[in-house]
PDB file of N, CA and C in Angstrom:
ATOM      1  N   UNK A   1      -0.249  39.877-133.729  1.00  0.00           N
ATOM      2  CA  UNK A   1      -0.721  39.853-135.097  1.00  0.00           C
ATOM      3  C   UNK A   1       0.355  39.165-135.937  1.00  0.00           C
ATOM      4  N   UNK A   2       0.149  38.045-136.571  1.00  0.00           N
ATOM      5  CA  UNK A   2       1.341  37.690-137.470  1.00  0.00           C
ATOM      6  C   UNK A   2       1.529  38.165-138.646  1.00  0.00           C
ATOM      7  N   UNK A   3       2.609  37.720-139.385  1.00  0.00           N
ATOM      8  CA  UNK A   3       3.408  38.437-140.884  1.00  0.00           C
ATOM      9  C   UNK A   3       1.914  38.583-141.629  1.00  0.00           C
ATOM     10  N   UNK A   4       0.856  37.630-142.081  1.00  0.00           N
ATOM     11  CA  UNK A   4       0.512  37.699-142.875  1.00  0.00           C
ATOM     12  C   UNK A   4      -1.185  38.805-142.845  1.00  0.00           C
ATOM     13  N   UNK A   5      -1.310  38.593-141.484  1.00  0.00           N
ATOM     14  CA  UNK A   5      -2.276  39.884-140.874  1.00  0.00           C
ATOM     15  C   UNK A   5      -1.595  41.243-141.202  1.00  0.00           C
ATOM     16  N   UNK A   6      -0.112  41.057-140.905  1.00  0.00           N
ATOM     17  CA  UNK A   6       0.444  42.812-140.980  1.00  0.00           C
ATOM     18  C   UNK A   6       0.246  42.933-142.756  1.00  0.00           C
ATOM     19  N   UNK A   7       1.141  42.045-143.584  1.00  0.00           N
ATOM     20  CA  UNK A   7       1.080  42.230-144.907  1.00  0.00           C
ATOM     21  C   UNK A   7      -0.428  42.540-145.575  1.00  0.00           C
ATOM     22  N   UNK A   8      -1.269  42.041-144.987  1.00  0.00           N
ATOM     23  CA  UNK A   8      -2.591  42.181-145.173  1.00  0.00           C
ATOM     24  C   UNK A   8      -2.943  43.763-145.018  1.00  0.00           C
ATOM     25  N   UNK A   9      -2.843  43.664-143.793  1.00  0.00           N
ATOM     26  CA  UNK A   9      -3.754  45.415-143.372  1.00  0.00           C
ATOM     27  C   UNK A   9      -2.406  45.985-144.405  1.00  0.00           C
ATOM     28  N   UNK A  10      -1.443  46.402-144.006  1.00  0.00           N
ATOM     29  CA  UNK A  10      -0.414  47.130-145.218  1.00  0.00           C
ATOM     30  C   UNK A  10      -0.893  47.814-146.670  1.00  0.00           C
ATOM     31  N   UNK A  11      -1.349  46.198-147.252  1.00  0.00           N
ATOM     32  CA  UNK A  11      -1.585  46.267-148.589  1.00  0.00           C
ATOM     33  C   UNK A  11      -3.567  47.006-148.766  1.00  0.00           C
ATOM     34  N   UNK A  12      -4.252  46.657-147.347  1.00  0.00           N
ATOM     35  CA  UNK A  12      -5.437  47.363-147.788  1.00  0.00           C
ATOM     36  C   UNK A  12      -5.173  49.243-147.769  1.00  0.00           C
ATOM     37  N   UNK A  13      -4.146  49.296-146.800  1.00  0.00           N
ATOM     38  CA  UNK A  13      -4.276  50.497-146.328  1.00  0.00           C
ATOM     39  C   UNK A  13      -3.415  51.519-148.029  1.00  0.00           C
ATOM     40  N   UNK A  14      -2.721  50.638-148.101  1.00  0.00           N
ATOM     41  CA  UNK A  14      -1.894  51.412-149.750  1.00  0.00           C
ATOM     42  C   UNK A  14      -3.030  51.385-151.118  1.00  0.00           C
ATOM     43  N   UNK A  15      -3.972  50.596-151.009  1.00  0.00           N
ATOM     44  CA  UNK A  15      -4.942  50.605-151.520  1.00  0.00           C
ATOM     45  C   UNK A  15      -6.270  51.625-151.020  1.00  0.00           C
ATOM     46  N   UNK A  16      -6.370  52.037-150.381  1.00  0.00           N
ATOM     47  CA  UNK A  16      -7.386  53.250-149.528  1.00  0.00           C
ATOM     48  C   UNK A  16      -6.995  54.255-149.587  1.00  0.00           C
ATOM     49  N   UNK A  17      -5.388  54.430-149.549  1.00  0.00           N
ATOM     50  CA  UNK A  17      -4.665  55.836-149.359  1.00  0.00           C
ATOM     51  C   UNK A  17      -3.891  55.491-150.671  1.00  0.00           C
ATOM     52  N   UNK A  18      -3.835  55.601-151.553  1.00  0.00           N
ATOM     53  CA  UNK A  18      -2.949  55.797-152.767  1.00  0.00           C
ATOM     54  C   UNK A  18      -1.594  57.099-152.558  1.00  0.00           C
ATOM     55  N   UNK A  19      -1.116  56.392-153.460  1.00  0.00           N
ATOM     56  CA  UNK A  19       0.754  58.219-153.060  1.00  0.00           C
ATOM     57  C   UNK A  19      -0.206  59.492-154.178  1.00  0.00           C
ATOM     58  N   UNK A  20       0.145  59.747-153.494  1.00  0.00           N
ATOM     59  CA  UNK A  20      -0.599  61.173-154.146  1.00  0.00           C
ATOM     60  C   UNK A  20       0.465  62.092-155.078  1.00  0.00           C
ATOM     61  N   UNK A  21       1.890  61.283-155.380  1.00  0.00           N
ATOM     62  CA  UNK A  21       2.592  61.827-156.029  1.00  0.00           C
ATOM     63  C   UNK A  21       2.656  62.088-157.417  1.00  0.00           C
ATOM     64  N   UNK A  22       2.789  63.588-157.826  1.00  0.00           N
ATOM     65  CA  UNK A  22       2.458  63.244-159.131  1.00  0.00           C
ATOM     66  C   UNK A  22       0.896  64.405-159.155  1.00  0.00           C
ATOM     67  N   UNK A  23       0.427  64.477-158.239  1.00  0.00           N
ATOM     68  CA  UNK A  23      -0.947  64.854-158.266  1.00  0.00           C
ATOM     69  C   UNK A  23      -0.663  66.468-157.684  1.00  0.00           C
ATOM     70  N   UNK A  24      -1.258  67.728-157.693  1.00  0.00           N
ATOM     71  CA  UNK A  24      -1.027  69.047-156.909  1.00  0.00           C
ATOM     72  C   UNK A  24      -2.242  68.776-155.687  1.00  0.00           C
ATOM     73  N   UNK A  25      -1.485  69.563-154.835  1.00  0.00           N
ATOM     74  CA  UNK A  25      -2.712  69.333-153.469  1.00  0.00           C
ATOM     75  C   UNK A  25      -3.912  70.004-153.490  1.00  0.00           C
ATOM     76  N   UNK A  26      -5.139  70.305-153.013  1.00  0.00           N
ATOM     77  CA  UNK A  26      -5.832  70.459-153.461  1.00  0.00           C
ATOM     78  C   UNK A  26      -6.051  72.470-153.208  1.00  0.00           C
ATOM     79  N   UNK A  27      -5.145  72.483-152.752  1.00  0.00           N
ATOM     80  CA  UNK A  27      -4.742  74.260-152.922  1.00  0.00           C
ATOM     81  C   UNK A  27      -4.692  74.860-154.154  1.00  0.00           C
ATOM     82  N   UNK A  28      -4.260  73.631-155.149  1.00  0.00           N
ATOM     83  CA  UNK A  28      -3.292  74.639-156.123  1.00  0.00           C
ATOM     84  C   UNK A  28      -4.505  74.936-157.220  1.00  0.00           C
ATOM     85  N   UNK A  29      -4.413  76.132-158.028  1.00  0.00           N
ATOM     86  CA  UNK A  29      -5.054  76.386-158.939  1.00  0.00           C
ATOM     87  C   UNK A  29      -4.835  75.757-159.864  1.00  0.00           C
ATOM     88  N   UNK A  30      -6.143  75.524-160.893  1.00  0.00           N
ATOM     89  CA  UNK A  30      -5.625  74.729-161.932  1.00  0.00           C
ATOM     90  C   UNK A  30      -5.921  75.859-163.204  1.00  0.00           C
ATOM     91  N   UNK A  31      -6.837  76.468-162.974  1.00  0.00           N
ATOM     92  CA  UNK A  31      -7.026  77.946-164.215  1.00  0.00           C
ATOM     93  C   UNK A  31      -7.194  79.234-163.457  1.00  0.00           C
ATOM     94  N   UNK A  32      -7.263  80.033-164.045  1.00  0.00           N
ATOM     95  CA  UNK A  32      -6.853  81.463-163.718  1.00  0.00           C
ATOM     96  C   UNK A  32      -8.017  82.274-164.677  1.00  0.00           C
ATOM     97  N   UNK A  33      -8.774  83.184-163.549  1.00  0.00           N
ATOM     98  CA  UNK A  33     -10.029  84.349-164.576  1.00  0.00           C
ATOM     99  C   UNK A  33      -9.397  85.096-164.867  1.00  0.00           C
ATOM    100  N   UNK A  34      -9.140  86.047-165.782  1.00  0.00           N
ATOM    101  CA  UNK A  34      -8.496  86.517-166.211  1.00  0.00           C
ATOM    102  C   UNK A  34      -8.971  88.040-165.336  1.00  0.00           C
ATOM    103  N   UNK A  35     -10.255  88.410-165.540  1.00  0.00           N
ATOM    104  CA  UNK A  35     -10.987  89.454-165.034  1.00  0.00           C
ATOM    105  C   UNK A  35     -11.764  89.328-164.234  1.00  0.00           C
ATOM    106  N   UNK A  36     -11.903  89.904-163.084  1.00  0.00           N
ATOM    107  CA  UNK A  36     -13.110  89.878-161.830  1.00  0.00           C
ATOM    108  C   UNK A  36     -13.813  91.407-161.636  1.00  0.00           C
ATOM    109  N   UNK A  37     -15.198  91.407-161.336  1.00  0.00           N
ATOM    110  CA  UNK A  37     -15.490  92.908-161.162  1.00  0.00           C
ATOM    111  C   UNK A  37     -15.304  93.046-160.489  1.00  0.00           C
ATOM    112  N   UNK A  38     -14.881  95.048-160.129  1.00  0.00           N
ATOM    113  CA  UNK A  38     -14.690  95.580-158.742  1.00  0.00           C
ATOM    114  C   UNK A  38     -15.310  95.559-157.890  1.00  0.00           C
ATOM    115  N   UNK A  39     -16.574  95.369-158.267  1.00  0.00           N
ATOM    116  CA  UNK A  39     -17.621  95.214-156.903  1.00  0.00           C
ATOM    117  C   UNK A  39     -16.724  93.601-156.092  1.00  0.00           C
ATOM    118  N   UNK A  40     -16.687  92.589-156.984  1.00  0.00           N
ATOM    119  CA  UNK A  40     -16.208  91.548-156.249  1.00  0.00           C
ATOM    120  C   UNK A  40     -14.768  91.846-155.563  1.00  0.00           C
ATOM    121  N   UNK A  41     -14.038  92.624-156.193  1.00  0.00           N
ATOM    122  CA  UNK A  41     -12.546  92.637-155.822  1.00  0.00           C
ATOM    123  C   UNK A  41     -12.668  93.670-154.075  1.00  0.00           C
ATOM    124  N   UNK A  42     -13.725  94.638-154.146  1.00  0.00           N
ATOM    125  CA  UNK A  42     -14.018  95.430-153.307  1.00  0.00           C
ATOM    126  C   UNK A  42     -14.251  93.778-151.958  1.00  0.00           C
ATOM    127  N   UNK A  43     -14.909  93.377-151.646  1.00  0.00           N
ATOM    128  CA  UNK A  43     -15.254  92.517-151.108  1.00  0.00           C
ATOM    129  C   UNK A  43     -14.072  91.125-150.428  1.00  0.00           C
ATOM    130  N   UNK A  44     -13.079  91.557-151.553  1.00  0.00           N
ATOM    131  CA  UNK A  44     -11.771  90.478-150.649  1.00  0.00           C
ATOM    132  C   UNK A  44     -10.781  90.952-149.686  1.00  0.00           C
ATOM    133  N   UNK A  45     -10.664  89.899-148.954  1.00  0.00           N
ATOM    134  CA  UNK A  45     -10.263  89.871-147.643  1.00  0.00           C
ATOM    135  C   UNK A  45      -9.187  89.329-147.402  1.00  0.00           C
ATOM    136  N   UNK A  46      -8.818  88.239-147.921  1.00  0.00           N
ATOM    137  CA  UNK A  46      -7.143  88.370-148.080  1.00  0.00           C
ATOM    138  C   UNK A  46      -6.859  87.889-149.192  1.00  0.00           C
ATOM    139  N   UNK A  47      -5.358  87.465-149.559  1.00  0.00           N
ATOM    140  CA  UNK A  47      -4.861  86.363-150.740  1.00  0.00           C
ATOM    141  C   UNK A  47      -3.766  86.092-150.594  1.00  0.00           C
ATOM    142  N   UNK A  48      -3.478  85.135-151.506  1.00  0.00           N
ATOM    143  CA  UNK A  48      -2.222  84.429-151.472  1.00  0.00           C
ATOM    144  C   UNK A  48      -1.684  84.504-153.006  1.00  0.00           C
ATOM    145  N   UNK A  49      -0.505  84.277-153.168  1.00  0.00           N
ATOM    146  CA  UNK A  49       0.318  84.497-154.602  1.00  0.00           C
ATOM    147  C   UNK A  49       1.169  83.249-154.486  1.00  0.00           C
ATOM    148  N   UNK A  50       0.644  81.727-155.726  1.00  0.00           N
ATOM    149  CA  UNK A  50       0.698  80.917-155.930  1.00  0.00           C
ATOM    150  C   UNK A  50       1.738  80.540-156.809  1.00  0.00           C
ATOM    151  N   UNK A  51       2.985  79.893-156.834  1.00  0.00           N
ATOM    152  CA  UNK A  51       3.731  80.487-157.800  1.00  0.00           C
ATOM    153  C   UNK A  51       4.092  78.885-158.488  1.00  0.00           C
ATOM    154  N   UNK A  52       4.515  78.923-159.778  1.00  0.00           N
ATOM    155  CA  UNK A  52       4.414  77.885-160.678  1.00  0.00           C
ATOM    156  C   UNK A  52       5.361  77.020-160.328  1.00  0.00           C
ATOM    157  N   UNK A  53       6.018  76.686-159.193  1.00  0.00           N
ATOM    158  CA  UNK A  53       7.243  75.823-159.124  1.00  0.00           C
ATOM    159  C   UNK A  53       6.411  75.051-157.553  1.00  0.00           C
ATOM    160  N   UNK A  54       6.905  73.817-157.407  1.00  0.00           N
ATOM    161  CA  UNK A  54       6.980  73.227-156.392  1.00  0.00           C
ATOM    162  C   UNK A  54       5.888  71.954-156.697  1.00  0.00           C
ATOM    163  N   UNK A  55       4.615  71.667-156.411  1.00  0.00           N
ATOM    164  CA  UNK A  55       3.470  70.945-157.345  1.00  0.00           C
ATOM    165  C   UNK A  55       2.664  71.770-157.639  1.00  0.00           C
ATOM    166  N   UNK A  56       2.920  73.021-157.796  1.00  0.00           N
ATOM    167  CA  UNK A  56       1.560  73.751-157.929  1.00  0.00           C
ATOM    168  C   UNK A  56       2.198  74.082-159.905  1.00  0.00           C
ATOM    169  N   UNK A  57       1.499  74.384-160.569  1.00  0.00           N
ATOM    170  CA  UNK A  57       2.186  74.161-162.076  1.00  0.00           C
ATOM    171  C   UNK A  57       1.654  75.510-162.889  1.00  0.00           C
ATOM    172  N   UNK A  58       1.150  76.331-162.392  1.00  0.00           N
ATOM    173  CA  UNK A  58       1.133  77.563-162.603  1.00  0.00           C
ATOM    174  C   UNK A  58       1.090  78.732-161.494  1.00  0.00           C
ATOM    175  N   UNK A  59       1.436  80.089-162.185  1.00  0.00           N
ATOM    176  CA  UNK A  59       1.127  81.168-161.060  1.00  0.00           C
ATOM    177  C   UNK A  59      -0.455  81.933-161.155  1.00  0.00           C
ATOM    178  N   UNK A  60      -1.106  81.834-159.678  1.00  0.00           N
ATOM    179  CA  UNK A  60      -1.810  82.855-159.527  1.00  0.00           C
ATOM    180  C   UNK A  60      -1.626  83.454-158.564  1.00  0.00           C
ATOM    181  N   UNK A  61      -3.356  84.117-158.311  1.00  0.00           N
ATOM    182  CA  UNK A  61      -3.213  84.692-157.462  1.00  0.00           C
ATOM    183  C   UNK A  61      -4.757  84.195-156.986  1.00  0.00           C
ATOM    184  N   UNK A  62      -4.525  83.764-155.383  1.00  0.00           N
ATOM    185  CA  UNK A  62      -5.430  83.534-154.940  1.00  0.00           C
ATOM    186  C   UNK A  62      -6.715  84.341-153.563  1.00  0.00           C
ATOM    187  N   UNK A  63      -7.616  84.968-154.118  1.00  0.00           N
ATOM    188  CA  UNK A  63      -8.598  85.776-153.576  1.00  0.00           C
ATOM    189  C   UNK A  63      -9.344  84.845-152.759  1.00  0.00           C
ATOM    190  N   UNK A  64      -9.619  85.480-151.316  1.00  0.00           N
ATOM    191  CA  UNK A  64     -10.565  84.962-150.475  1.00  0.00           C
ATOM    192  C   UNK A  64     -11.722  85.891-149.715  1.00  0.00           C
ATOM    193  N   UNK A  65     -13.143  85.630-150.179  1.00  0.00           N
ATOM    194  CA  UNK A  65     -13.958  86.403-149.260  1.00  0.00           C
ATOM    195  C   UNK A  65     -14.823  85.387-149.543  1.00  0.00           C
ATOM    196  N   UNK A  66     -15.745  85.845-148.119  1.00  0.00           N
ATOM    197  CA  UNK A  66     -16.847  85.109-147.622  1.00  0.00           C
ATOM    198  C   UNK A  66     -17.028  83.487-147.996  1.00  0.00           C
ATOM    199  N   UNK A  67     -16.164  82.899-147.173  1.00  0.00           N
ATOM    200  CA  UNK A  67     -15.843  81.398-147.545  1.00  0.00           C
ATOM    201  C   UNK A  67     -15.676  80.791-148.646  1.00  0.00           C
ATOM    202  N   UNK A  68     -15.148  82.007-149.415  1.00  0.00           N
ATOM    203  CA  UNK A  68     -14.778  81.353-150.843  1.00  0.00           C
ATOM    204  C   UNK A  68     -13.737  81.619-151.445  1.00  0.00           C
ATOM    205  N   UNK A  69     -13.358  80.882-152.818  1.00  0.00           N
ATOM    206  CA  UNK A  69     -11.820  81.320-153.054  1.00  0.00           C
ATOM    207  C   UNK A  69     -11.824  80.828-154.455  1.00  0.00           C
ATOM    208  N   UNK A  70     -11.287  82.454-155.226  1.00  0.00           N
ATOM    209  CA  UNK A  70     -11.188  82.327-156.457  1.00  0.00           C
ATOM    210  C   UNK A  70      -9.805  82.284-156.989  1.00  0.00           C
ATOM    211  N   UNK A  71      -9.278  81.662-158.080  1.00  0.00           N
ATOM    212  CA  UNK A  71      -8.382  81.822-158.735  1.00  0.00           C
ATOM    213  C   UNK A  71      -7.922  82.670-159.666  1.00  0.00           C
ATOM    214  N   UNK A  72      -7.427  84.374-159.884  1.00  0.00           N
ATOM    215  CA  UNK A  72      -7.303  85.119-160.892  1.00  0.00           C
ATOM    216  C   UNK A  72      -5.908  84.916-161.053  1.00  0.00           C
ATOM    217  N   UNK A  73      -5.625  85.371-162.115  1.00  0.00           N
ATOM    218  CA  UNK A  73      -4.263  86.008-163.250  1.00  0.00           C
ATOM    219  C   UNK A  73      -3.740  86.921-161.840  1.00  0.00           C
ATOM    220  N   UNK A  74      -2.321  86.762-161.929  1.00  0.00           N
ATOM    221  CA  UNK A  74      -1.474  87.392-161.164  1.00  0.00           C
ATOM    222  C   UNK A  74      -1.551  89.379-161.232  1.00  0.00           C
ATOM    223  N   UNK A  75      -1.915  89.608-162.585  1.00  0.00           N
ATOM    224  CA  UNK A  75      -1.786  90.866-163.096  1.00  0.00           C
ATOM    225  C   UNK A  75      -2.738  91.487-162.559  1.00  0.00           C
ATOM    226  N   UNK A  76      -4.152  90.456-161.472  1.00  0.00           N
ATOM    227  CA  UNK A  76      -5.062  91.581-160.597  1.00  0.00           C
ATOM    228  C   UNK A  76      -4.817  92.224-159.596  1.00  0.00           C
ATOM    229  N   UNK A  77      -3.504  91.152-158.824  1.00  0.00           N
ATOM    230  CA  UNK A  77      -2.706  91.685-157.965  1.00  0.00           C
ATOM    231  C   UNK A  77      -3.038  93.831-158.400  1.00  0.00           C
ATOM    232  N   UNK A  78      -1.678  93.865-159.059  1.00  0.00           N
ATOM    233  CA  UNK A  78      -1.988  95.550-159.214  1.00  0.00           C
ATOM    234  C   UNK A  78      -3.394  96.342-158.936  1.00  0.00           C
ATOM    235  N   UNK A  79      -4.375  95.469-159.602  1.00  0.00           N
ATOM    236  CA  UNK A  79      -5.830  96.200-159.970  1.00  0.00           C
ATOM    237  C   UNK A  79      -6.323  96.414-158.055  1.00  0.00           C
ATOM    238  N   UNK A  80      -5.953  95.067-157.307  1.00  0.00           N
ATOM    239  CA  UNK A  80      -6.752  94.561-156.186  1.00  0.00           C
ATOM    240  C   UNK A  80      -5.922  95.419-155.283  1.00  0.00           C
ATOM    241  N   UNK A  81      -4.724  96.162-155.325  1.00  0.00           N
ATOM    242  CA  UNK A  81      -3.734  97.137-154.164  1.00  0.00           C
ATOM    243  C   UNK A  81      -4.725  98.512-154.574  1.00  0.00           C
ATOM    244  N   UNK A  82      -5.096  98.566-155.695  1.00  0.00           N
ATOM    245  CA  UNK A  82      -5.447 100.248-156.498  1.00  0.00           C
ATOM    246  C   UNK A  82      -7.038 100.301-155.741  1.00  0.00           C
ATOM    247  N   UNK A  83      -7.560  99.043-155.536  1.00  0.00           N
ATOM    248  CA  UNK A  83      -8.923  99.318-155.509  1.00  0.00           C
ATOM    249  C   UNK A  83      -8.710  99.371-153.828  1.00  0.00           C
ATOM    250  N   UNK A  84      -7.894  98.637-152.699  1.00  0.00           N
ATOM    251  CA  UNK A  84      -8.034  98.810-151.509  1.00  0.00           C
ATOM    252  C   UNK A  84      -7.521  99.833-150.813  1.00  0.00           C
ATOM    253  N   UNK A  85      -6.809 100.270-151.714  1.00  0.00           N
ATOM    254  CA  UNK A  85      -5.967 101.565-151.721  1.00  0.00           C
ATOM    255  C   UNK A  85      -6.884 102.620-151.098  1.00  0.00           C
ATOM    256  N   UNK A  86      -7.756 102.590-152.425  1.00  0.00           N
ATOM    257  CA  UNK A  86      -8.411 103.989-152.443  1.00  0.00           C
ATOM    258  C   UNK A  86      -9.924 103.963-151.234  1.00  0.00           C
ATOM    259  N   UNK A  87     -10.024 102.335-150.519  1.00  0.00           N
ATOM    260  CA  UNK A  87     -11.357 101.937-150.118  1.00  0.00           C
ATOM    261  C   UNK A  87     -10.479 103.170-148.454  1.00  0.00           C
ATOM    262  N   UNK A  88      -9.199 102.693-147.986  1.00  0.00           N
ATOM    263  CA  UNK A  88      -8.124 103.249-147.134  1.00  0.00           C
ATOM    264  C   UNK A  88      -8.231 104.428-147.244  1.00  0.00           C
ATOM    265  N   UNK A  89      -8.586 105.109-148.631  1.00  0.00           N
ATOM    266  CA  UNK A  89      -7.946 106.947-148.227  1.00  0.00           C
ATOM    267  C   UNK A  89      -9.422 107.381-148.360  1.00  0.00           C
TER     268      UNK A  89
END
């Protein structure tokens, strides 16, 4: 393949794939519910705690049930230990 075939494919491929820098991946939350009902909170299955440094540009907290995934306020954390708590005793 010569110089101007390689410079070629190069420049299509930086054009197809752009730097994604600058951008958060597509994990990160971009808003936060403030409130979720217990019936829904009863129903999650795991989460993750998202924190405002790295590309992600705020903290949540991230809820997962039944192939889905919501973004709440960190402060459900507490509510979401109280409610699995008591599903446990």
């Amino acid at each position: 393949m010569g110089l101007k075939a390689t410079y070629l494919l190069l420049l299509t491929c930086r054009q197809i794939y752009p730097s994604r820098k600058g951008f958060p991946p597509a994990r990160c939350c971009r808003t936060v519910v403030d409130q979720i009902p217990r019936r829904i909170l009863r129903l999650v299955s795991s989460c993750e705690i998202q924190r405002n440094y790295g590309a992600c540009h705020i903290n949540a907290l991230i809820l997962h049930f039944r192939n889905k995934s919501f973004c709440a306020h960190p402060r459900m954390l507490k509510k979401l230990k109280k409610i699995h708590e008591s599903k446990l005793a």
